[in-house]
ModelCIF file with pLDDT and N, C-alpha, C, O atoms, coordinates in Angstrom:
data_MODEL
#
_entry.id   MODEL 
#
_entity.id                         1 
_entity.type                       polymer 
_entity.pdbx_number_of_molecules   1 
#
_entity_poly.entity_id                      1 
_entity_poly.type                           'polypeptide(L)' 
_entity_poly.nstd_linkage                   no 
_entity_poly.nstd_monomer                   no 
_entity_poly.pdbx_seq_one_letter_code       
;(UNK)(UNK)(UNK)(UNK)(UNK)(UNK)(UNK)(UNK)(UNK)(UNK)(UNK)(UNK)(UNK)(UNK)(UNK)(UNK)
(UNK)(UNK)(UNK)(UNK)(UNK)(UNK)(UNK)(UNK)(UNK)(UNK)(UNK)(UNK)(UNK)(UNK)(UNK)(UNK)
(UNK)(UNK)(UNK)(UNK)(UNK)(UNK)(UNK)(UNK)(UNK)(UNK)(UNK)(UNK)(UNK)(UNK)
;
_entity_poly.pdbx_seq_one_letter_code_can   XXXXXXXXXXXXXXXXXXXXXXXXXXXXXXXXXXXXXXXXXXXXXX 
_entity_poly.pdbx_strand_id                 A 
#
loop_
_entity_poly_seq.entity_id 
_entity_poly_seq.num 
_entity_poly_seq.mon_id 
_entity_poly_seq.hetero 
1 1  UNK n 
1 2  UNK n 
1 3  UNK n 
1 4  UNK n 
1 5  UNK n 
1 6  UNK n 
1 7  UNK n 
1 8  UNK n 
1 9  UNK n 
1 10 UNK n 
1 11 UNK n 
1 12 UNK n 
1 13 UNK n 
1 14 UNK n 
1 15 UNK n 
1 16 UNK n 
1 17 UNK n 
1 18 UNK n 
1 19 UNK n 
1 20 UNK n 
1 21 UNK n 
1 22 UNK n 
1 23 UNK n 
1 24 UNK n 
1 25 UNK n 
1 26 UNK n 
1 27 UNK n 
1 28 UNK n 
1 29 UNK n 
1 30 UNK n 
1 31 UNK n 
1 32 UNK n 
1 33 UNK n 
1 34 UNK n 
1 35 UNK n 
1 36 UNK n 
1 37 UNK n 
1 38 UNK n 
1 39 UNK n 
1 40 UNK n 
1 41 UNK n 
1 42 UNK n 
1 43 UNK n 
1 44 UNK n 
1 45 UNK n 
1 46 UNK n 
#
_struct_asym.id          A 
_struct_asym.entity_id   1 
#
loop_
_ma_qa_metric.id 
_ma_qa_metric.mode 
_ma_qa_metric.name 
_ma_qa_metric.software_group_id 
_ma_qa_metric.type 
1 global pLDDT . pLDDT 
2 local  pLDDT . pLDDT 
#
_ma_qa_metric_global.metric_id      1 
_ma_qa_metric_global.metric_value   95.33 
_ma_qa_metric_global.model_id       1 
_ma_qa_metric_global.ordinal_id     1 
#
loop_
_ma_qa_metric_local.label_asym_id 
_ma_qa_metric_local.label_comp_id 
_ma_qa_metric_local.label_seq_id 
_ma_qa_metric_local.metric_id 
_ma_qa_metric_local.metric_value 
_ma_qa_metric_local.model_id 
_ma_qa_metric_local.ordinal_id 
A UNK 1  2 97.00 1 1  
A UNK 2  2 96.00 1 2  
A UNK 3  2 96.00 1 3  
A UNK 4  2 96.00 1 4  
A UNK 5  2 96.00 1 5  
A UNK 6  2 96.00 1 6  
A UNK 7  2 97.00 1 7  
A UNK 8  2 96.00 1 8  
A UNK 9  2 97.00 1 9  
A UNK 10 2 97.00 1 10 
A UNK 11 2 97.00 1 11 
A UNK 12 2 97.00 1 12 
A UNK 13 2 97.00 1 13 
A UNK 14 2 97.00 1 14 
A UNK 15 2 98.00 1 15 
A UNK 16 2 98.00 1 16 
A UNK 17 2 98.00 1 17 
A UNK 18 2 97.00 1 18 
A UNK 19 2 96.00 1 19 
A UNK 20 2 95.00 1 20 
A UNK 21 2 95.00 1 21 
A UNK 22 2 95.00 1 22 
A UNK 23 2 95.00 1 23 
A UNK 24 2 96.00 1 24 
A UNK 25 2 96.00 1 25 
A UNK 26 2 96.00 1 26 
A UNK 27 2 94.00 1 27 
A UNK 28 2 93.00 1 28 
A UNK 29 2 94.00 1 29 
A UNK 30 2 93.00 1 30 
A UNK 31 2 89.00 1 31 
A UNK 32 2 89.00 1 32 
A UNK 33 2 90.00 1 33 
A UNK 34 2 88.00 1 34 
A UNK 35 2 91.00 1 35 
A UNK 36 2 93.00 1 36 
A UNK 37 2 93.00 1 37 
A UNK 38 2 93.00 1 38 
A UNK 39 2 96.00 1 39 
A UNK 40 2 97.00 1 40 
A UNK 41 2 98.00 1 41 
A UNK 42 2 98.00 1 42 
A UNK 43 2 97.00 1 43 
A UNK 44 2 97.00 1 44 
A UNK 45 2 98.00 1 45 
A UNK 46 2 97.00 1 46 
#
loop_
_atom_site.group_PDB 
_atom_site.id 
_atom_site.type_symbol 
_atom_site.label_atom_id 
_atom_site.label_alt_id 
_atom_site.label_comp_id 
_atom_site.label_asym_id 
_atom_site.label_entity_id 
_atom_site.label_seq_id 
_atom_site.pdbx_PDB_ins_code 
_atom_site.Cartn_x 
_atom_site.Cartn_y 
_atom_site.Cartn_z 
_atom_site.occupancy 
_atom_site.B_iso_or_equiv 
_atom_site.pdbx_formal_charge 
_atom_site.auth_seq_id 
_atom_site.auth_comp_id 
_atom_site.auth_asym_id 
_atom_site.auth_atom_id 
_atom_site.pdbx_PDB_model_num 
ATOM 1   N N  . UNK A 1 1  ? 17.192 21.200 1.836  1.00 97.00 ? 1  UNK A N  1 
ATOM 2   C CA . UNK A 1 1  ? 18.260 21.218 2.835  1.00 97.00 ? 1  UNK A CA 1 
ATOM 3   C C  . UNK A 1 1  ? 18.824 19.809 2.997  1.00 97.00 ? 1  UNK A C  1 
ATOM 4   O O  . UNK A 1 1  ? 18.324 18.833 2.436  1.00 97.00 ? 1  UNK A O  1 
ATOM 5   N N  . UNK A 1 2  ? 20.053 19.747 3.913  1.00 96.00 ? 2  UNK A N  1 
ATOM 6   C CA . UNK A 1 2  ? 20.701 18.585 4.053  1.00 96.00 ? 2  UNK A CA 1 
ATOM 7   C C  . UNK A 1 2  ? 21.240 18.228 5.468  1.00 96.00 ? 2  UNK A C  1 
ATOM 8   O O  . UNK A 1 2  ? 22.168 18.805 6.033  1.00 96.00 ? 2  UNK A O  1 
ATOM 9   N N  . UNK A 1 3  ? 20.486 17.148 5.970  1.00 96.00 ? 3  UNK A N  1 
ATOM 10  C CA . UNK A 1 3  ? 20.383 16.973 7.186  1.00 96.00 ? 3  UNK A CA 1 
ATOM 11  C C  . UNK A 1 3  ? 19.505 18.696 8.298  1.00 96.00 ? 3  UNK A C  1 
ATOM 12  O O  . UNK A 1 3  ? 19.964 19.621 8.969  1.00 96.00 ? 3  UNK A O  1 
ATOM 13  N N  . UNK A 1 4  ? 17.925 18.165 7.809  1.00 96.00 ? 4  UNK A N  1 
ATOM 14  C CA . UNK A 1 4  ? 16.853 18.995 8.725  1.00 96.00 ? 4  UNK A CA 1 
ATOM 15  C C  . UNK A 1 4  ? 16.697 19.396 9.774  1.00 96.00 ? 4  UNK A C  1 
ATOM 16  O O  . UNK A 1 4  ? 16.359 20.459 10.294 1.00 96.00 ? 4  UNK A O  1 
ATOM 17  N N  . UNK A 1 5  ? 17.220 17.602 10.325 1.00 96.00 ? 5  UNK A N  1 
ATOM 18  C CA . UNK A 1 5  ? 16.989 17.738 11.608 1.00 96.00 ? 5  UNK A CA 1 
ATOM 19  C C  . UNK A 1 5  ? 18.054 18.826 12.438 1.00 96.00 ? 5  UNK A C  1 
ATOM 20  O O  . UNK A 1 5  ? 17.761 19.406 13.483 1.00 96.00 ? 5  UNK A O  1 
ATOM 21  N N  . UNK A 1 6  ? 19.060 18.921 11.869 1.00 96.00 ? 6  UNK A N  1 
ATOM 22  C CA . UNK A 1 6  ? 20.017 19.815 12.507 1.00 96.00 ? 6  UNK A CA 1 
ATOM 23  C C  . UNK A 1 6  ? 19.991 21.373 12.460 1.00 96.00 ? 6  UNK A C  1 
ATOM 24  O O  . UNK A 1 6  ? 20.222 22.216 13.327 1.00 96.00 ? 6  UNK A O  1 
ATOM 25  N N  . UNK A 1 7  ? 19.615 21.468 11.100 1.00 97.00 ? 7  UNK A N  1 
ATOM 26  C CA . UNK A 1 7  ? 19.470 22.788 11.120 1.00 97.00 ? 7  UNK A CA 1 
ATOM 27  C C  . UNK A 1 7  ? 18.154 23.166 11.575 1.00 97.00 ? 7  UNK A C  1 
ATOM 28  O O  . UNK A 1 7  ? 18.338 24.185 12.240 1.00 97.00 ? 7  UNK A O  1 
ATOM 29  N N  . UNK A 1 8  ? 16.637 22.823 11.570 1.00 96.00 ? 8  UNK A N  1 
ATOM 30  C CA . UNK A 1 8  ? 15.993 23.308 12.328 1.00 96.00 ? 8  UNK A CA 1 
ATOM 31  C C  . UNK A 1 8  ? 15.965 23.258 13.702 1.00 96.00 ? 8  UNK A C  1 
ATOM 32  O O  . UNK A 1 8  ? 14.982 23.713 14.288 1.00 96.00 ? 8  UNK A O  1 
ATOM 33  N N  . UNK A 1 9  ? 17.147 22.644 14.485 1.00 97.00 ? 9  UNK A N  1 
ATOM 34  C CA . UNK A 1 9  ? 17.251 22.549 16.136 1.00 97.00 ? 9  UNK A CA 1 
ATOM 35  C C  . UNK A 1 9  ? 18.076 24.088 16.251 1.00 97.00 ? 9  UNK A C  1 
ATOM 36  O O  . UNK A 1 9  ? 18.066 24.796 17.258 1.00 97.00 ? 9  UNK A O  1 
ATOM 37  N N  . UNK A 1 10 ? 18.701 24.367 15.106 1.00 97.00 ? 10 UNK A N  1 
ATOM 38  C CA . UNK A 1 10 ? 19.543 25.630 15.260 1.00 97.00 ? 10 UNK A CA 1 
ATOM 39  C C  . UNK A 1 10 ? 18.830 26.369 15.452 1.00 97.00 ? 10 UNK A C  1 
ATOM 40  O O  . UNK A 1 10 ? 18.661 26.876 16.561 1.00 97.00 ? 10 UNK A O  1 
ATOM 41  N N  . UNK A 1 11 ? 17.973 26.752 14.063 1.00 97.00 ? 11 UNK A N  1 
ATOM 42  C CA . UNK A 1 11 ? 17.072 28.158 13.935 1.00 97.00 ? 11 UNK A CA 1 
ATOM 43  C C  . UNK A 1 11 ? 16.299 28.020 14.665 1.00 97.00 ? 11 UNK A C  1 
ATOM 44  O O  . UNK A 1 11 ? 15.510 28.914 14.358 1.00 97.00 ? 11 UNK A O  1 
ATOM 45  N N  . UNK A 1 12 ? 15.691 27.271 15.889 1.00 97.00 ? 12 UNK A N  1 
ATOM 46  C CA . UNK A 1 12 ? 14.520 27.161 16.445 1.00 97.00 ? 12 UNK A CA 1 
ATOM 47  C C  . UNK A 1 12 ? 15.481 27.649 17.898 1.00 97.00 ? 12 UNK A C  1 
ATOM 48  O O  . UNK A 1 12 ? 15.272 28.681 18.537 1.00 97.00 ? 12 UNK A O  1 
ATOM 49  N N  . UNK A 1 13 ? 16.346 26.821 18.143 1.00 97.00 ? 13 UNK A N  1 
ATOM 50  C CA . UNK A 1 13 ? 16.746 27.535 19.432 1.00 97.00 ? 13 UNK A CA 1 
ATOM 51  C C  . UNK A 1 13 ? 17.795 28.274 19.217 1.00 97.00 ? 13 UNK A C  1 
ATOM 52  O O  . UNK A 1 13 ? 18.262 28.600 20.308 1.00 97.00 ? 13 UNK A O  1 
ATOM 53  N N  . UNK A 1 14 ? 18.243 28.591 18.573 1.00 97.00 ? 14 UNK A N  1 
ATOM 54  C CA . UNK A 1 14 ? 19.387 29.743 18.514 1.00 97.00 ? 14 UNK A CA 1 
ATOM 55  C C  . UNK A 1 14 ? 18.831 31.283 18.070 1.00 97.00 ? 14 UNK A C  1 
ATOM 56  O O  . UNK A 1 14 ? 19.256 32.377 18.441 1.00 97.00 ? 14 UNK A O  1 
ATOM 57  N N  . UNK A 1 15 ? 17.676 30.950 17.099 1.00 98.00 ? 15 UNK A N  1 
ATOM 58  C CA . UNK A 1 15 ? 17.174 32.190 16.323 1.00 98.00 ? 15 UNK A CA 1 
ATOM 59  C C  . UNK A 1 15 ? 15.690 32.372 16.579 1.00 98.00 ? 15 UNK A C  1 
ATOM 60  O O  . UNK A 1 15 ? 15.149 33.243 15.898 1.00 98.00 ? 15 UNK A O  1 
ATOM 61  N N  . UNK A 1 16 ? 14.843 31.617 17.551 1.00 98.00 ? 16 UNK A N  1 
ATOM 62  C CA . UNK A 1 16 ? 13.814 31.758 17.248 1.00 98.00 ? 16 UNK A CA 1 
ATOM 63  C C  . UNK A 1 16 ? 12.781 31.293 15.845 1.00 98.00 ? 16 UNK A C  1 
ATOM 64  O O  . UNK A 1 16 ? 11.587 31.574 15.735 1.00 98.00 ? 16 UNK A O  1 
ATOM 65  N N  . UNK A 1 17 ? 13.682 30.458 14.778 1.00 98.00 ? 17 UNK A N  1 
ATOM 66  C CA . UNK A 1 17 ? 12.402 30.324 13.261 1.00 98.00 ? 17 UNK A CA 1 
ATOM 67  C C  . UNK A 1 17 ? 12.596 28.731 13.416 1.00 98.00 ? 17 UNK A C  1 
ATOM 68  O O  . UNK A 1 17 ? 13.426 27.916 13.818 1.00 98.00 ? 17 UNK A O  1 
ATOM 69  N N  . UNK A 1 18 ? 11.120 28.808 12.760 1.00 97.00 ? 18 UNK A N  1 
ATOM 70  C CA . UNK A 1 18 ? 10.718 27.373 12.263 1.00 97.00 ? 18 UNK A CA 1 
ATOM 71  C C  . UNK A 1 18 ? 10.543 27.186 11.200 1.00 97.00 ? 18 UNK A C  1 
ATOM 72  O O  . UNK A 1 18 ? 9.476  27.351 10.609 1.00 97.00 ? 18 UNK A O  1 
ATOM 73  N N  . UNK A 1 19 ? 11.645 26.773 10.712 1.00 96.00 ? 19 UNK A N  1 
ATOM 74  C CA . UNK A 1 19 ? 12.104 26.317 9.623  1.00 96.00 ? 19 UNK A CA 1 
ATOM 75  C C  . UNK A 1 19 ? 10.898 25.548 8.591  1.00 96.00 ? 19 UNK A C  1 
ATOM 76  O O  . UNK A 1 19 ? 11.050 24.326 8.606  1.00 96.00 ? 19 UNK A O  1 
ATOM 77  N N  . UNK A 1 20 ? 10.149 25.847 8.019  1.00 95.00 ? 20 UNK A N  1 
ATOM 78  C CA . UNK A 1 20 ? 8.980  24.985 7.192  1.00 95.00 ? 20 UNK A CA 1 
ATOM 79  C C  . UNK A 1 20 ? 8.674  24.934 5.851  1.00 95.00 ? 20 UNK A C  1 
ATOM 80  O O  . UNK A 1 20 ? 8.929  26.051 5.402  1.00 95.00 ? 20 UNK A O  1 
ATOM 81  N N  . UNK A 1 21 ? 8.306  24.296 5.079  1.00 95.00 ? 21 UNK A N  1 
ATOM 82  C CA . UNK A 1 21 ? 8.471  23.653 3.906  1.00 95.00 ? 21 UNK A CA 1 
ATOM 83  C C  . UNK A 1 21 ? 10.239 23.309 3.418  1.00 95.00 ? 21 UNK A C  1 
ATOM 84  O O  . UNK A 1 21 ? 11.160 23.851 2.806  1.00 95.00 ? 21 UNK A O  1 
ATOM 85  N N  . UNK A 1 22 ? 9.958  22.156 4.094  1.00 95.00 ? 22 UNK A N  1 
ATOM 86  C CA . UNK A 1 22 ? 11.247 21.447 4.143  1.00 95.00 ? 22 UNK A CA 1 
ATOM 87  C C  . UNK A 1 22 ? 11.299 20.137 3.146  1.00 95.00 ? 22 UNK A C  1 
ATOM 88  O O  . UNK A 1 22 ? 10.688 19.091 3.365  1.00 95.00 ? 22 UNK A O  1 
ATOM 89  N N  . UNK A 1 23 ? 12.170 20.401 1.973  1.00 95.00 ? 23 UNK A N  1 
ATOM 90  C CA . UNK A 1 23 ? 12.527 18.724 1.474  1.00 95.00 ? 23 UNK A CA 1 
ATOM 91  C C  . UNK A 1 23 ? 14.067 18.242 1.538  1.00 95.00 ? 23 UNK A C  1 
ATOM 92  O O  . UNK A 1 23 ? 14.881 19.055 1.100  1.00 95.00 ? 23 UNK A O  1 
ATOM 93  N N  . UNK A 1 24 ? 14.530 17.103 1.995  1.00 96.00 ? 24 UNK A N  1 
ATOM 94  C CA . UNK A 1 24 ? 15.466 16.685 3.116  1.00 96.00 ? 24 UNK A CA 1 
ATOM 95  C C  . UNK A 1 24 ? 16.039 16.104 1.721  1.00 96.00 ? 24 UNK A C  1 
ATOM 96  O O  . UNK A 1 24 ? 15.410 15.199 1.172  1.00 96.00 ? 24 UNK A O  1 
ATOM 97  N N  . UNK A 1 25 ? 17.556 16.752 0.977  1.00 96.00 ? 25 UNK A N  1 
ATOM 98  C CA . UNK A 1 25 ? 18.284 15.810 0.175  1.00 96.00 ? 25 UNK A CA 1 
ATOM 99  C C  . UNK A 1 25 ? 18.962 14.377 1.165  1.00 96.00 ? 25 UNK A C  1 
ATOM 100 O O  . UNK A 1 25 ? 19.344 13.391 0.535  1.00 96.00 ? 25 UNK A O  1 
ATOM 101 N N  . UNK A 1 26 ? 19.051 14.387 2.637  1.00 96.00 ? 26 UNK A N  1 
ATOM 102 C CA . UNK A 1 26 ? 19.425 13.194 2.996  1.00 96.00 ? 26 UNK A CA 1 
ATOM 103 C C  . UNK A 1 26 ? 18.521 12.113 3.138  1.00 96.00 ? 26 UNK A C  1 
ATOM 104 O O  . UNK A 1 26 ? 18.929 10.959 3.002  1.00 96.00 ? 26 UNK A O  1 
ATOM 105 N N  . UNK A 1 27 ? 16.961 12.441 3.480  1.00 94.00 ? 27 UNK A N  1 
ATOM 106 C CA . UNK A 1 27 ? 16.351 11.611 3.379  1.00 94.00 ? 27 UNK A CA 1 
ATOM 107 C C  . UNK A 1 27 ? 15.628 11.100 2.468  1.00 94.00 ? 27 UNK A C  1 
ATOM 108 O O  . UNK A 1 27 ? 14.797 10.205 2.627  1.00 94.00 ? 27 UNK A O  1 
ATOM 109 N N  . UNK A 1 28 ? 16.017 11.850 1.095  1.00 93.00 ? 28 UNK A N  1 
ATOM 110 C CA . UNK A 1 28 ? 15.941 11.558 -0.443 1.00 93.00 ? 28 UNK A CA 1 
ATOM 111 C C  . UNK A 1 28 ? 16.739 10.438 -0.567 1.00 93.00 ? 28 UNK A C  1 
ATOM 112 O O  . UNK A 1 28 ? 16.377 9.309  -0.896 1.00 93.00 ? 28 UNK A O  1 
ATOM 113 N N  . UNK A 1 29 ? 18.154 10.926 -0.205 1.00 94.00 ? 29 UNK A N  1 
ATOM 114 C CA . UNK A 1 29 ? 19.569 10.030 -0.407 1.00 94.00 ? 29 UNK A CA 1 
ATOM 115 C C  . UNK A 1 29 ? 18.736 8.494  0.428  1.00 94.00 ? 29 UNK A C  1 
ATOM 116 O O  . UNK A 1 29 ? 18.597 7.457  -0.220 1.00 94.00 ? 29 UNK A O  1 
ATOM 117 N N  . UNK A 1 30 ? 18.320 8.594  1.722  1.00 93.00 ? 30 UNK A N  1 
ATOM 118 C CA . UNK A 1 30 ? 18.186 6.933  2.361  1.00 93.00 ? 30 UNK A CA 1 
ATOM 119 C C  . UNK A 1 30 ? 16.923 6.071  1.479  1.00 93.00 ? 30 UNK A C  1 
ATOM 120 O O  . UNK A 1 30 ? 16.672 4.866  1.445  1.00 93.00 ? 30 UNK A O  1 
ATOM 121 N N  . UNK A 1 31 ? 16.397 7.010  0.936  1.00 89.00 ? 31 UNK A N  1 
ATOM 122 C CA . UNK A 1 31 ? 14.935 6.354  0.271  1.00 89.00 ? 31 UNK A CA 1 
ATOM 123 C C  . UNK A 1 31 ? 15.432 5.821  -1.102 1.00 89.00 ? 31 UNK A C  1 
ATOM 124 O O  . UNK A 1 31 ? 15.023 4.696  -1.390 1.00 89.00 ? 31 UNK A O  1 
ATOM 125 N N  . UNK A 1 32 ? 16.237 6.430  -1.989 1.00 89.00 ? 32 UNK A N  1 
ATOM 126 C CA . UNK A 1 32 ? 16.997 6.177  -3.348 1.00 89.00 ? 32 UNK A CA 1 
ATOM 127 C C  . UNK A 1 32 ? 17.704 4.823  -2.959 1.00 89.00 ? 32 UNK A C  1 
ATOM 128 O O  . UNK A 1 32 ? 17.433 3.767  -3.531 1.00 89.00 ? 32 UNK A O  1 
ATOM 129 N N  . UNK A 1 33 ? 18.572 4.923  -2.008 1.00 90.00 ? 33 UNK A N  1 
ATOM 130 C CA . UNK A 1 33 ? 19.205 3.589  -1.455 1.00 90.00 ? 33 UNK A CA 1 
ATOM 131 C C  . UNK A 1 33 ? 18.807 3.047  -0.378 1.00 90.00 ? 33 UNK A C  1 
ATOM 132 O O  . UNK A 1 33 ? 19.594 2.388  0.302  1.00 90.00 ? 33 UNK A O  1 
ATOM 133 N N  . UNK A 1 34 ? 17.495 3.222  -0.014 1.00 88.00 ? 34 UNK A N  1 
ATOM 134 C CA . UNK A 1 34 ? 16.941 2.235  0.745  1.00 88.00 ? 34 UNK A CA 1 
ATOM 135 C C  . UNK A 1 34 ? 18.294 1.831  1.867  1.00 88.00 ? 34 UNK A C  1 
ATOM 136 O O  . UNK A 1 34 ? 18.553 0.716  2.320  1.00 88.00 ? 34 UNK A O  1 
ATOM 137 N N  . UNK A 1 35 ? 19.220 3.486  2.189  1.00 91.00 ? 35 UNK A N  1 
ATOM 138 C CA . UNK A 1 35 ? 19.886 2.613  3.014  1.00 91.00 ? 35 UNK A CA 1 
ATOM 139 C C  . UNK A 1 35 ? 20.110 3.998  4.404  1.00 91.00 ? 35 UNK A C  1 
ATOM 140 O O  . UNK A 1 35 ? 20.233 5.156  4.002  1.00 91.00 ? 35 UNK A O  1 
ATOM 141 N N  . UNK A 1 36 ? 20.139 3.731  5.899  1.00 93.00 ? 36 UNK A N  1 
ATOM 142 C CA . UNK A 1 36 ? 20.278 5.131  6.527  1.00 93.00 ? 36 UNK A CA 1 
ATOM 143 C C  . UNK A 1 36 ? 21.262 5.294  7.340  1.00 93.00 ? 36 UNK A C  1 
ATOM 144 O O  . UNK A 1 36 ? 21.330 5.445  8.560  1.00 93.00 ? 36 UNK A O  1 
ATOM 145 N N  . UNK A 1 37 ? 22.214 5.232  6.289  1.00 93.00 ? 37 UNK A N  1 
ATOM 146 C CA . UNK A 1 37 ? 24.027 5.177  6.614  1.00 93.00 ? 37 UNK A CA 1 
ATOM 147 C C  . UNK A 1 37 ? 24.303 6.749  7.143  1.00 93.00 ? 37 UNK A C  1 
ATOM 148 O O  . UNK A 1 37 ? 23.177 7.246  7.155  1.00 93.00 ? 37 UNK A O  1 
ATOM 149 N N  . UNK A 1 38 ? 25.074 7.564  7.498  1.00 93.00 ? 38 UNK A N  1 
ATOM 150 C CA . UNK A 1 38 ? 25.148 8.850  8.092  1.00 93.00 ? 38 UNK A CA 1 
ATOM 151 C C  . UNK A 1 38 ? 26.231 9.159  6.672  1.00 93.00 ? 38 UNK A C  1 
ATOM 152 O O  . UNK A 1 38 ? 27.180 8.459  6.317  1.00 93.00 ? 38 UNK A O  1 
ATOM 153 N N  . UNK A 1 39 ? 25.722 10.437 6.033  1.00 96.00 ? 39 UNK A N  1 
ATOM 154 C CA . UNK A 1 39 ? 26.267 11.425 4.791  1.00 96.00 ? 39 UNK A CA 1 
ATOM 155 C C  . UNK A 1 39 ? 26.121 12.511 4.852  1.00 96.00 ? 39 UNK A C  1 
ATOM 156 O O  . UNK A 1 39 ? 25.074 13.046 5.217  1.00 96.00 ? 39 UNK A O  1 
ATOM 157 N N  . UNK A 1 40 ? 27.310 13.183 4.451  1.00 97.00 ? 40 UNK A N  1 
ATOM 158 C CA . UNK A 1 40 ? 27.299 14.202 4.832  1.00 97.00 ? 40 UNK A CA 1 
ATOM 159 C C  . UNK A 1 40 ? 26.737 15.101 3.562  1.00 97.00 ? 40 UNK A C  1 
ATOM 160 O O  . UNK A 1 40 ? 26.074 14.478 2.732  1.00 97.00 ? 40 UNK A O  1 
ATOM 161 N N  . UNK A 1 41 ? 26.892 16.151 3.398  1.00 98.00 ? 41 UNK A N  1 
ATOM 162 C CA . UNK A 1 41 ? 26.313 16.750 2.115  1.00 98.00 ? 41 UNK A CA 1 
ATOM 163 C C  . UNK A 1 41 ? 27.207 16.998 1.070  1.00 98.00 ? 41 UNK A C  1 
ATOM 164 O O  . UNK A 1 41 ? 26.727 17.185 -0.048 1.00 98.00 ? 41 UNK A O  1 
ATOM 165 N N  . UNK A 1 42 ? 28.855 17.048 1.282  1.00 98.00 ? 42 UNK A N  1 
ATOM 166 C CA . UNK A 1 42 ? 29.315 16.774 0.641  1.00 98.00 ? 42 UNK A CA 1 
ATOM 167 C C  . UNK A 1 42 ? 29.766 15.315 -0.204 1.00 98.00 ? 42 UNK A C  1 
ATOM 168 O O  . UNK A 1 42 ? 29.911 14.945 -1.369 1.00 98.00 ? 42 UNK A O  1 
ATOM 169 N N  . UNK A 1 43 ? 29.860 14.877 0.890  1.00 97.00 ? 43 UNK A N  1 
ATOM 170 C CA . UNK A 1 43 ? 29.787 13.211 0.304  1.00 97.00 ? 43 UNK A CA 1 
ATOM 171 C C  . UNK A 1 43 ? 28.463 12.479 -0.440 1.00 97.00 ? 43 UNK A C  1 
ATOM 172 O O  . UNK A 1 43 ? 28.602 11.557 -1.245 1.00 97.00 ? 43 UNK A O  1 
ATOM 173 N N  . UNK A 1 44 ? 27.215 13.011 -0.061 1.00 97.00 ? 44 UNK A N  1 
ATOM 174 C CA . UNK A 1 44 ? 26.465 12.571 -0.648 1.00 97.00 ? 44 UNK A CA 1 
ATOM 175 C C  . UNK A 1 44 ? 26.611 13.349 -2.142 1.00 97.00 ? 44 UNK A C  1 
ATOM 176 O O  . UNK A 1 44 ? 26.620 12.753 -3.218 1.00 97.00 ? 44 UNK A O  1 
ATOM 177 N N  . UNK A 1 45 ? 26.718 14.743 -1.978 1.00 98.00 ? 45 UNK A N  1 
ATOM 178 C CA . UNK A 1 45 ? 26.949 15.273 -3.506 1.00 98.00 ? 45 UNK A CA 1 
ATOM 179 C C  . UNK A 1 45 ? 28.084 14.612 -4.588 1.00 98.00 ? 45 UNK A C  1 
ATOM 180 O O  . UNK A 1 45 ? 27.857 14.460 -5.788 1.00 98.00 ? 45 UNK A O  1 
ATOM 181 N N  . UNK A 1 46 ? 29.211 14.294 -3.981 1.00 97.00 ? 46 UNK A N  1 
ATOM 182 C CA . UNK A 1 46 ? 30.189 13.374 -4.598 1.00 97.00 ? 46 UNK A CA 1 
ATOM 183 C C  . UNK A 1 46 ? 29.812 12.605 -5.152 1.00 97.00 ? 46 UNK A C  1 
ATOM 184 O O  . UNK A 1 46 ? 30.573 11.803 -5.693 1.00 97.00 ? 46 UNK A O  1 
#
């Protein structure tokens, strides 16, 4: 997924699920560039 934190605040209070086994392409993206600029998922895919 892309940006976690957002979508599991959804499914947890909007739907009831907890979202789990999670790997975060944005916090892939800040660790690759060592940098934790705000991207979106399209822009980071760009």
């Amino acid at each position: 997924v892309h940006y976690s934190h957002r979508i599991t605040d959804q499914l947890f209070y909007k739907h009831q699920i907890k979202l789990t086994g999670l790997s975060d392409t944005f916090v892939a993206l800040c660790v690759a560039r060592q940098d934790k600029s705000a991207c979106s998922l399209p822009e980071a895919i760009s």
